[in-house]
Protein backbone atom coordinates (compact mmCIF):
# COMPACT_ATOMS: atom_id res chain seq x y z
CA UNK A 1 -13.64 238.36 158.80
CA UNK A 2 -10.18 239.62 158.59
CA UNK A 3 -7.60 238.51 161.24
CA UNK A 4 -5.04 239.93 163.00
CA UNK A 5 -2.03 239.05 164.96
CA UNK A 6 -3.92 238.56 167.69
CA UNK A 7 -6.63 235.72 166.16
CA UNK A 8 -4.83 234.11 163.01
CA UNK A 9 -4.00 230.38 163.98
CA UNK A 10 -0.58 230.45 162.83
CA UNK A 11 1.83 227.98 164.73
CA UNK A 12 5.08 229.56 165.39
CA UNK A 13 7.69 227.69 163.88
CA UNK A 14 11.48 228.26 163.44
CA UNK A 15 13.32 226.75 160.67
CA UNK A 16 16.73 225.83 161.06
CA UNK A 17 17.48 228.57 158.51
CA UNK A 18 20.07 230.94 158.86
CA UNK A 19 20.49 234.22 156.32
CA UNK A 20 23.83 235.90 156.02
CA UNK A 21 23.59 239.57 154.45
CA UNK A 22 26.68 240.44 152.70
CA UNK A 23 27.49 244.33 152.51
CA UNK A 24 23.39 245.02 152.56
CA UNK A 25 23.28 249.13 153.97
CA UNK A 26 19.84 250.20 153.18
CA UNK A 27 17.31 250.80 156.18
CA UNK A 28 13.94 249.63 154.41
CA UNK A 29 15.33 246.38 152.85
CA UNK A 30 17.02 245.73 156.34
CA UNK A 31 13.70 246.42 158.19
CA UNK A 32 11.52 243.65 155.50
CA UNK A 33 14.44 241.40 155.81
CA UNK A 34 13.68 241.72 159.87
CA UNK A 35 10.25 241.04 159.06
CA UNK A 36 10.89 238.71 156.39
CA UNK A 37 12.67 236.60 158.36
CA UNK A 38 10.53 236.43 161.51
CA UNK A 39 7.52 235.54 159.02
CA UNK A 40 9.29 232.39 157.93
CA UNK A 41 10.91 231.36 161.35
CA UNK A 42 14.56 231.87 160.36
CA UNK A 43 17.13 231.62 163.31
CA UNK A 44 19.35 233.96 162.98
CA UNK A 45 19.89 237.19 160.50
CA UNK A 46 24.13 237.81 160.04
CA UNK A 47 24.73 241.33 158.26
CA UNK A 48 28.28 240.86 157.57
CA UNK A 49 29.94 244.66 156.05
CA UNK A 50 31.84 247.73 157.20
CA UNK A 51 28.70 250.02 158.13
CA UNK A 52 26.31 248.93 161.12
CA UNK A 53 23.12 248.51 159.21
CA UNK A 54 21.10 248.87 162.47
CA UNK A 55 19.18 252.28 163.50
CA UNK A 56 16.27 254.09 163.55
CA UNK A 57 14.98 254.12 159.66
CA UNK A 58 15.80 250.12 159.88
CA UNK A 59 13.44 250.05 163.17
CA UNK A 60 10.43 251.47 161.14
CA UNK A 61 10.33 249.27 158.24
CA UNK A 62 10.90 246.26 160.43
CA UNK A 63 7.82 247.30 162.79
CA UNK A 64 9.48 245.62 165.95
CA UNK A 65 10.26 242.35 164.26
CA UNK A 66 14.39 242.86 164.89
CA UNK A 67 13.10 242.23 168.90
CA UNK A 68 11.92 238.88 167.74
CA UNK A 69 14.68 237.77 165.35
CA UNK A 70 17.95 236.86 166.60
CA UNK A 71 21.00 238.57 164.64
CA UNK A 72 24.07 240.07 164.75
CA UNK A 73 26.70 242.37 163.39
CA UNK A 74 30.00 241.05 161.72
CA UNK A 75 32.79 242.76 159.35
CA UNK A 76 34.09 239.62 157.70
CA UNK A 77 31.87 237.98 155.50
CA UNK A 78 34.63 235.42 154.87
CA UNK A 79 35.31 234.76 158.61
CA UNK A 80 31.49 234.30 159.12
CA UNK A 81 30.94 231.75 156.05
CA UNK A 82 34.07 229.39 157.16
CA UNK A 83 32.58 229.09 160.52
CA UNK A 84 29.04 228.32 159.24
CA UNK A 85 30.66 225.58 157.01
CA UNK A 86 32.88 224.13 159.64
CA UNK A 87 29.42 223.97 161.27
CA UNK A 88 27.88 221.45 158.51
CA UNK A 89 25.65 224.61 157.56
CA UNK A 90 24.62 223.99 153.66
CA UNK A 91 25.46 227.91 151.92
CA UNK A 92 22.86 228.90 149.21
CA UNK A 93 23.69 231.86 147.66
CA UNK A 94 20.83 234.12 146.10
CA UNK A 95 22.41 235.52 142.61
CA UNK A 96 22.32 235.04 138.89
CA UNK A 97 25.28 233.27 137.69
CA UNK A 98 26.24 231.79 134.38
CA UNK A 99 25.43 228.52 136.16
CA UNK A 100 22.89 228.80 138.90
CA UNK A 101 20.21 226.84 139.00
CA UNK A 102 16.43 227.96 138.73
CA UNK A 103 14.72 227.84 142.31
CA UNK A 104 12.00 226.29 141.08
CA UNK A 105 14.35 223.12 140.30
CA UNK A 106 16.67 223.11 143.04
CA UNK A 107 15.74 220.36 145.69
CA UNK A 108 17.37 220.37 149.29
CA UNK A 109 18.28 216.68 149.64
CA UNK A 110 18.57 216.55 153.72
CA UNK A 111 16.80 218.78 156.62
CA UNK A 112 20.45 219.96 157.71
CA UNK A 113 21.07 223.69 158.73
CA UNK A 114 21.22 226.08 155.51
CA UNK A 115 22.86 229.53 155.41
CA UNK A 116 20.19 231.73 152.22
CA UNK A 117 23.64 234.59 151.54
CA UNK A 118 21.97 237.90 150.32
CA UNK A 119 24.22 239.87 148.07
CA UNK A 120 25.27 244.00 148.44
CA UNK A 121 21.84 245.52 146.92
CA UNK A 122 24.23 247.25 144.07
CA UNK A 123 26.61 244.43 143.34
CA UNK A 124 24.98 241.03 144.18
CA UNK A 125 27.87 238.61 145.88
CA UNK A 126 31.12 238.86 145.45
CA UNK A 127 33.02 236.39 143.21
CA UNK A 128 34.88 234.94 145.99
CA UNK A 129 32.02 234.48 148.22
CA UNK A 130 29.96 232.82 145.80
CA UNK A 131 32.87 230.01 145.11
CA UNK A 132 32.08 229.16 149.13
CA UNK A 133 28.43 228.61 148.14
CA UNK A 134 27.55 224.88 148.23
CA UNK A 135 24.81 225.90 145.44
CA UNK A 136 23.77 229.02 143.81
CA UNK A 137 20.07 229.73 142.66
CA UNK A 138 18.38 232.40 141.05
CA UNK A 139 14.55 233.22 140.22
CA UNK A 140 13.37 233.43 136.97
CA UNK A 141 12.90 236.38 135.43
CA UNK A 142 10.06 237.22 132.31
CA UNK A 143 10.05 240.83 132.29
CA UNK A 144 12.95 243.28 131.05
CA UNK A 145 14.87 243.41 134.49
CA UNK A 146 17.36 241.13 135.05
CA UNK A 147 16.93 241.07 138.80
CA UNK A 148 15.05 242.64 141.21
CA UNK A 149 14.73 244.04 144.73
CA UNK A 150 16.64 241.30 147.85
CA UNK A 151 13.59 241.49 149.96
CA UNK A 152 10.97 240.61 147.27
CA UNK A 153 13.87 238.05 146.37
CA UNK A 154 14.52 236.95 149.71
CA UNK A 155 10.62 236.40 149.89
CA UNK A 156 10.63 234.18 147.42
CA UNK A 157 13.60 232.08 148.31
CA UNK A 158 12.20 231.77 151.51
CA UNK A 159 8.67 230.36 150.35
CA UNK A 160 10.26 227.67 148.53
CA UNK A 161 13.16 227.09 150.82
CA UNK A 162 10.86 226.66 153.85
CA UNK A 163 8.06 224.65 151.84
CA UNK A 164 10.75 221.92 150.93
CA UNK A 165 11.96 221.98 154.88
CA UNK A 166 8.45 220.82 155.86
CA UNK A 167 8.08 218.57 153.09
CA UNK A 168 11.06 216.72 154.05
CA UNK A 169 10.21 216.63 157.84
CA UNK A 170 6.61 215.11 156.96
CA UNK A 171 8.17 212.27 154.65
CA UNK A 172 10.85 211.72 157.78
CA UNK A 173 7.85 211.57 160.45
């Protein structure tokens, strides 16, 4: 028998996870970020950018999960990085560089506080932000796109990201 919300025996869990959305502006990938996010426990969602990405179209797409995720609104993506850093908060950024490394071999060493930075949906992250990054990673790719959509990227990042988190708090326990 299927299950729903209501009988799965899922334990809530919150990861100390937080993702920082740089210059991200459209409704349905803000909505499955929402629900993204509350899937995998993250604390807190940070859309940093000039446009409030919040509103209606967003509300649809994240079916209610932006009442269950904390977040908030910023311009300055800069401002917002140097005061997760100066709070010991490891930055990951999501993008293909010339020397990223492949998800699948990137290990988090510690079970400190991570920051997962989500580039604009056009441009990826900026230069400048992504010499703040403590690491970058990117997914690899066996088709004829070179990238593809945040949220199925964020998805991914997330599966691994929160996989290693529990790993390391077994081997600690």
């Amino acid at each position: 028998m299927q299950l729903t919300h209501y009988t799965s025996q899922f334990k809530k869990k919150q990861h100390p996870i937080t993702i920082v959305c740089d210059n991200i502006n459209n409704a349905p990938n803000i909505g499955s970020i929402f629900r993204i996010a509350d899937a995998f426990g993250v604390e807190e969602l940070i859309f940093c950018g000039d446009t409030n990405p919040i509103g209606k179209r967003m509300t649809k797409t994240s079916r209610s999960s932006d009442k269950y995720v904390k977040y908030r609104v910023e311009s300055s993506i800069n401002e917002v990085i140097e005061h997760l850093k100066k709070e010991h908060h490891f930055i990951i950024g999501l993008e293909i560089t010339d020397n990223s490394t492949p998800l699948n071999e990137f290990r988090l060493t510690s079970k400190e506080k991570i920051v997962l930075l989500l580039g604009d949906e056009n441009f990826g992250i900026s230069d400048t932000v992504l010499h703040e990054c403590d690491t970058v990673v990117h997914i690899n790719m066996f088709g004829n796109n070179s990238s593809m959509n945040v949220v199925q990227a964020t998805s991914i990042a997330l599966y691994e990201i929160t996989n290693q988190l529990l790993a390391l708090f077994a081997s600690i326990n």
